[in-house]
Every structure is written in structure tokens, then in C-alpha cells.
Protein backbone atom coordinates (compact mmCIF):
# COMPACT_ATOMS: atom_id res chain seq x y z
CA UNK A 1 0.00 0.00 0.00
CA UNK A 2 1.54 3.31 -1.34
CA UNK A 3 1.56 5.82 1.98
CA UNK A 4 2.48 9.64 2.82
CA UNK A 5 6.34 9.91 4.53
CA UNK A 6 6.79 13.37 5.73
CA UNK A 7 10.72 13.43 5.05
CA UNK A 8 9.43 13.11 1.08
CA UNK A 9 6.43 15.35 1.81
CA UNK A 10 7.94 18.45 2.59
CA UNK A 11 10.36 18.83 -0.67
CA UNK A 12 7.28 17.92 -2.58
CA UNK A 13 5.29 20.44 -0.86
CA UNK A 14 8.17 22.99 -1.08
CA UNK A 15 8.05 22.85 -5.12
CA UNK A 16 4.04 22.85 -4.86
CA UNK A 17 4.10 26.30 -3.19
CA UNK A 18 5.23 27.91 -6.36
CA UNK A 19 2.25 26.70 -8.38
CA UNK A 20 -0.24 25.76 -5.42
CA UNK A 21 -2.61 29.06 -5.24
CA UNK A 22 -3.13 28.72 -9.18
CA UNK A 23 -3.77 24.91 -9.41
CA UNK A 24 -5.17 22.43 -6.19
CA UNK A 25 -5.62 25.92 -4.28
CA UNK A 26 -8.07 26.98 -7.19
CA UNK A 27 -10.14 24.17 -6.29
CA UNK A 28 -10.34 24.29 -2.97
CA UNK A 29 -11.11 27.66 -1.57
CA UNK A 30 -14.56 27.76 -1.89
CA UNK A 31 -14.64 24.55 0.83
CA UNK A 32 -11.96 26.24 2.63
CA UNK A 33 -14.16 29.09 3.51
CA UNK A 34 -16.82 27.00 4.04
CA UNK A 35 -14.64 24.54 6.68
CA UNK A 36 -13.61 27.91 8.76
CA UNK A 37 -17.20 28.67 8.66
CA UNK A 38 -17.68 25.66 10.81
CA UNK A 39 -15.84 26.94 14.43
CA UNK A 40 -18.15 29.05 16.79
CA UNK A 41 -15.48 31.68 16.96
CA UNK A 42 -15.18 33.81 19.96
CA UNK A 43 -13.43 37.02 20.76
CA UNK A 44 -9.51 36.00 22.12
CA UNK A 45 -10.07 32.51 21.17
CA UNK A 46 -6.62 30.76 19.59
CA UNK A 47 -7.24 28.63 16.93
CA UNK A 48 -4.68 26.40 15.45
CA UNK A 49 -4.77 26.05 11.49
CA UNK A 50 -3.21 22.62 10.55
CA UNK A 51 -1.26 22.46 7.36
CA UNK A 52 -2.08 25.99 6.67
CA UNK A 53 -0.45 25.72 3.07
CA UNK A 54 -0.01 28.90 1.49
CA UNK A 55 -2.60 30.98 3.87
CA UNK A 56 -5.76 30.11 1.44
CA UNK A 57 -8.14 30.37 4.83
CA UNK A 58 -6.30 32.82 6.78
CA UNK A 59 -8.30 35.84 4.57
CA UNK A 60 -11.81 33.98 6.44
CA UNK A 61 -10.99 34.32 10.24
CA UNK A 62 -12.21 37.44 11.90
CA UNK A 63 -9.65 39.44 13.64
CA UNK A 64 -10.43 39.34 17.04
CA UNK A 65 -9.42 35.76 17.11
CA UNK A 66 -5.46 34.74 17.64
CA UNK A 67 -4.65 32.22 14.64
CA UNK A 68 -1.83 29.71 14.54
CA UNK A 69 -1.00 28.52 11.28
CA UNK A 70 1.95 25.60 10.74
CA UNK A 71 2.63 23.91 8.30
CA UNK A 72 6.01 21.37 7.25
CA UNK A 73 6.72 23.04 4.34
CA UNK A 74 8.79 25.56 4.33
CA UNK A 75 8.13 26.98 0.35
CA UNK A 76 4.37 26.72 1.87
CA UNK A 77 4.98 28.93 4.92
CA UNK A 78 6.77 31.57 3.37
CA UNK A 79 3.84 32.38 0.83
CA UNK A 80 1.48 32.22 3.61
CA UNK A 81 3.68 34.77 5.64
CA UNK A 82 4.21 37.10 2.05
CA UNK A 83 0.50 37.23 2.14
CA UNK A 84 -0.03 38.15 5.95
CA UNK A 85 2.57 41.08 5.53
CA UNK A 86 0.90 42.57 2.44
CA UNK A 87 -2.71 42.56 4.50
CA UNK A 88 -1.71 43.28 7.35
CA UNK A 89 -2.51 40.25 9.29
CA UNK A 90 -1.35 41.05 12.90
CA UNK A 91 -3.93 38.38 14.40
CA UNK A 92 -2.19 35.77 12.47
CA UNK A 93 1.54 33.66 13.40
CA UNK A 94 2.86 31.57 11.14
CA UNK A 95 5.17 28.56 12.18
CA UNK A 96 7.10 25.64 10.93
CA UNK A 97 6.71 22.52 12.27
CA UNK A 98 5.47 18.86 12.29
CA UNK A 99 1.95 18.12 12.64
CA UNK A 100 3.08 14.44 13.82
CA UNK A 101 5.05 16.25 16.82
CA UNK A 102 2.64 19.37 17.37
CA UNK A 103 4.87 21.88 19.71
CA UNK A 104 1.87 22.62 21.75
CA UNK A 105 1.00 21.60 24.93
CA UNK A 106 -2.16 20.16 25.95
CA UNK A 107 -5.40 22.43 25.79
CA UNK A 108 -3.64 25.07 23.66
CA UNK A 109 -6.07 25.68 21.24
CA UNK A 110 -10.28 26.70 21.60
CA UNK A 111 -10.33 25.10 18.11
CA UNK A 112 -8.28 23.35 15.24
CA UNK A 113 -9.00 23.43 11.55
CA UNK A 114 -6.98 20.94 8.97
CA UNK A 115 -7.87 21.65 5.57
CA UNK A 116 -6.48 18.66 3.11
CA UNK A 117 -4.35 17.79 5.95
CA UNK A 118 -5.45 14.51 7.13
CA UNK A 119 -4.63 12.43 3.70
CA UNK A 120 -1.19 14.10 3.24
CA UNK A 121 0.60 12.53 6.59
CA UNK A 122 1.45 9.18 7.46
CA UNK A 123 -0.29 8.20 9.90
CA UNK A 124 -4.09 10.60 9.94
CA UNK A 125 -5.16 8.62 13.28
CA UNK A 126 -2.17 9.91 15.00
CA UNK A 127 -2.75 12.78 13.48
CA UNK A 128 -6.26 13.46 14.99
CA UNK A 129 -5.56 12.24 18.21
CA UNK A 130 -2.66 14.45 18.53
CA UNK A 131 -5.11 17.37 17.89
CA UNK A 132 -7.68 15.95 20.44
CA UNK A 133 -4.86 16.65 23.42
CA UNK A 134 -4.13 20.13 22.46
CA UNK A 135 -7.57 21.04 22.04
CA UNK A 136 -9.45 22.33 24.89
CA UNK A 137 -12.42 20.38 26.11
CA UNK A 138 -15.34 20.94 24.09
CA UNK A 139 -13.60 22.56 20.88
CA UNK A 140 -14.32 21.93 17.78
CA UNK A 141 -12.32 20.35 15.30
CA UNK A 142 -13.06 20.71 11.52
CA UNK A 143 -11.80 18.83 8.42
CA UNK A 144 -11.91 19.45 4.91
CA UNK A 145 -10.92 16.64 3.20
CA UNK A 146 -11.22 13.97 0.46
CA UNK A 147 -11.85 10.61 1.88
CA UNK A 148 -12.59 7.38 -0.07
CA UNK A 149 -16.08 6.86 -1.43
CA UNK A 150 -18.50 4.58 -0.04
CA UNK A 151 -19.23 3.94 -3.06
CA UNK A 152 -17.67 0.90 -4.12
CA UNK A 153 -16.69 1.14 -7.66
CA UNK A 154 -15.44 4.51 -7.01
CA UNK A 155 -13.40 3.40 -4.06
CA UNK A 156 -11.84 0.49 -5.88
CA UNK A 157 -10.63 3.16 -8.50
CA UNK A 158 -9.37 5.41 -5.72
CA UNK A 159 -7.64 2.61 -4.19
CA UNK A 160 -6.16 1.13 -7.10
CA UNK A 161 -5.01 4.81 -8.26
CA UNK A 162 -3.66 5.81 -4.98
CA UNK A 163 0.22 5.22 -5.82
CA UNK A 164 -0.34 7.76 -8.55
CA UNK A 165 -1.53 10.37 -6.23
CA UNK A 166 0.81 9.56 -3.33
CA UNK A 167 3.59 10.38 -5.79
CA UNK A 168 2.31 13.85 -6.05
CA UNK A 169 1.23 14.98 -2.73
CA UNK A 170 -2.01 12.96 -1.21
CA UNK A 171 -3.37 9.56 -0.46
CA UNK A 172 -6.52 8.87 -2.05
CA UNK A 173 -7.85 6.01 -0.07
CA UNK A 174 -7.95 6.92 3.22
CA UNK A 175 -11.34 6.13 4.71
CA UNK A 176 -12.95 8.52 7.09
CA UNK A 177 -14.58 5.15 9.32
CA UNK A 178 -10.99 3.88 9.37
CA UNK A 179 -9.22 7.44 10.34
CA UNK A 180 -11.92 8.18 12.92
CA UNK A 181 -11.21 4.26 15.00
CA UNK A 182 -9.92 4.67 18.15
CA UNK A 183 -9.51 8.54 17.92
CA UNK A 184 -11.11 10.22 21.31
CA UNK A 185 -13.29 12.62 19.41
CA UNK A 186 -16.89 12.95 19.13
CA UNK A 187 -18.20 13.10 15.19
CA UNK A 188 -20.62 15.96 15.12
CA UNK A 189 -21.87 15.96 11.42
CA UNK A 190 -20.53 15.93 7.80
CA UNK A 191 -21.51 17.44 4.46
CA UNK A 192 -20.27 18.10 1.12
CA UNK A 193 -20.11 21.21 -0.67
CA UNK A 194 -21.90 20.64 -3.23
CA UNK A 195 -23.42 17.65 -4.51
CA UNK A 196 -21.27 15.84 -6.34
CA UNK A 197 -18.11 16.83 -4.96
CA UNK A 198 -15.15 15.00 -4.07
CA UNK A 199 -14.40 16.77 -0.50
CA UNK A 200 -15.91 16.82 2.65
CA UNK A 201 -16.20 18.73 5.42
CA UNK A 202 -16.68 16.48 8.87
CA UNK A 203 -16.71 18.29 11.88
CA UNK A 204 -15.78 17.08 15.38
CA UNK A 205 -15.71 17.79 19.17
CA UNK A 206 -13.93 16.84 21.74
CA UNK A 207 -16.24 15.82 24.75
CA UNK A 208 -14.19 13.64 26.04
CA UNK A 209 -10.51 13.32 27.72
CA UNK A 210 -7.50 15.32 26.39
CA UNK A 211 -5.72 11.87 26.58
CA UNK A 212 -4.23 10.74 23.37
CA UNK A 213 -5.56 7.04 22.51
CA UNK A 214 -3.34 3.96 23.23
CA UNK A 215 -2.79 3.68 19.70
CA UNK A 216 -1.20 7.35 19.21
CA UNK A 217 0.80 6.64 22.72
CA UNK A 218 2.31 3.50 21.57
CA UNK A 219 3.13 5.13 18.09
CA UNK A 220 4.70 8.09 19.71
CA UNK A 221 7.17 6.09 21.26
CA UNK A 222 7.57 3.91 18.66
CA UNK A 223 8.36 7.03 16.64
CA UNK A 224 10.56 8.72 19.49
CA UNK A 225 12.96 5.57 19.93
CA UNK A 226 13.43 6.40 15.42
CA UNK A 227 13.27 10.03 15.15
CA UNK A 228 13.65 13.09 17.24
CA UNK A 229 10.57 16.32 16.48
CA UNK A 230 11.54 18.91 14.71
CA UNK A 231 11.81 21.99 16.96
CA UNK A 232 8.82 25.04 15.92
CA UNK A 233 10.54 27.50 13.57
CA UNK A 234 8.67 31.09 12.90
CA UNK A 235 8.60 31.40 9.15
């Protein structure tokens, strides 16, 4: 099974920065918008942007919220922090860093967003439950993702096609009933954008303890005994 590694992810991210806003960002920033439409801001809350890209959603968050944005890729972060200086975005701080090993600590954040995020790391379980400890109690966190179809002629195709993808930036057979297994979160509700689209946007709360799973416990020290975090860099 082809799969995301995030040592090959961030050159390949780096050289899609240069191109991004004007292809896949095209695409996408319609659902973007409508994924940041999803969190019950409130004045002074922090919100963490996963895999902020290129700062596509950043123009959507009112200003009287403190936004986080990180993403791996440096080539990504940079144009994200070009665009923040031109606006003026003084509400907004961009940093560099691993998802997988979020610098945070726990019940940093009032809410998370990850828009086309969760199919781009290696493991999106980890990935999830990671963002259920550093989200407070009750916040909301919101995807916007593709995720194989149900459908299951369509998800054969996406499955068999998925090496093709992988080699240019994103799995496309990751399953949302198989990323959401064993992840402490509470599904809220899901919907597409429009009818026939490709993406979702599934949101999710976190009612529960700001525990990670076993599963994401065992894996982070699996992972620790192999590989030491990156430290957070500001872009």
C-alpha cells in the first residue's frame, strides 16, 4: 500500500508552493471558507490552522481571534507569511513545524481546523488524536478533506489509483470510518459542498478526555525511539 512519509512530503510540498494558489488551491477555496465557517469563533479565542499551506483560509478568520497557522513546508509557509505582511494580518503567526510532533502543549487551542491535511501525513489517526490533546475540552475540530467513497466502484478506483496520487502529494484512499477508530473525538456531522463533490467537510468535538488514545501513545514512542521532532521554527 503506497503511503504519505513526511521526510518526502515536505520537498514535494516545497516545489508545490510555487504553483499551489493557481492549481489544487483553485479548487479548494470555496470549501476552505466553508470549513472555517464551521468553528463558533469567539473574541480572544486561539485557533490552530493545521497544514495551513499557502494561507488560502487565513483571509476567512475574523480578527479578534489569535490564529496559529503551521505547516512542514517551508516553500508553503513563506507564501502564507508574504501574504499576511501585504494585509496586514497582525492576528495571524505563522510557524514551521510537524503536525506528527505538534509543539503545543495540551489544551492550547479553543479550536483546530486541517484543511487537506489529514490524507497528506502518514499516519491521519495519530494525526487526529494528537489534535484531540491540544484542544481544549469541548472545541471543535473541523476537516476538509477527500476521503474514499463509499461507493464501491469509485473506491476500488481510488484505491487502485492511490500510488499515482501519493507520488504527487495525497493519499486517495484513506477512509474517514478507518481514520476516525480509536480517535477520542466525538463526530458531530458531515456534508459536502456541493453535490457531487469530491471533498468533505466532517466536523468534530472533543467531549471527552485530552488523553491521546493507546494507539497514538504506543506510536509516539515507537516514533521517538526512530526520530527526534523537529523543533517550531517562525517562518
Amino acid at each position: 500500500m503506497a503511503t504519505m512519509r513526511e521526510r518526502s512530503t515536505k520537498p514535494m510540498y516545497d516545489i508545490w508552493s510555487w504553483f499551489y494558489n493557481w492549481t489544487f488551491g483553485a479548487l479548494v477555496r470555496s470549501r476552505q471558507r466553508r470549513a472555517v465557517q464551521q468553528l463558533p469563533f469567539k473574541p480572544g479565542d486561539r485557533i490552530l490552522d493545521l497544514g495551513v499551506g499557502t494561507g488560502l483560509t487565513l483571509k476567512h478568520y475574523p480578527t479578534d481571534v489569535t490564529v496559529i497557522g503551521m505547516d512542514l513546508s517551508h516553500g508553503m509557509i513563506s507564501k502564507a507569511k508574504v501574504m499576511c505582511q501585504q494585509r496586514g494580518y497582525d492576528h495571524i503567526k505563522l510557524v514551521r513545524g510537524d503536525g506528527m510532533y505538534p509543539p503545543f502543549a495540551e489544551n492550547s487551542f479553543d479550536h483546530i481546523i486541517m484543511c487537506h491535511t489529514v490524507t497528506v501525513v502518514s499516519d491521519p489517526a495519530r494525526l487526529l488524536n494528537w489534535a484531540a490533546k491540544i484542544v481544549k475540552p469541548g472545541g471543535r475540530i473541523v476537516l476538509a478533506n477527500h476521503f474514499r467513497s463509499t461507493n464501491p466502484i469509485m473506491g476500488f478506483f481510488e484505491k487502485f489509483t492511490n500510488p499515482f496520487w501519493v507520488k504527487i502529494g495525497w493519499r486517495s484512499d484513506v477512509a474517514l470510518e478507518d481514520v476516525l477508530k480509536g480517535v477520542d473525538l466525538h463526530f458531530e456531522y458531515h456534508f459536502k459542498h456541493r453535490f457531487m463533490d469530491l471533498w468533505q467537510i466532517v466536523c468534530l468535538t472533543n467531549q471527552k478526555s485530552v488523553t491521546p488514545t493507546q494507539q497514538a501513545t504506543d506510536g509516539q514512542s515507537e516514533n521517538n525511539n526512530q526520530h527526534q521532532p523537529n523543533q517550531p521554527m517562525l517562518a
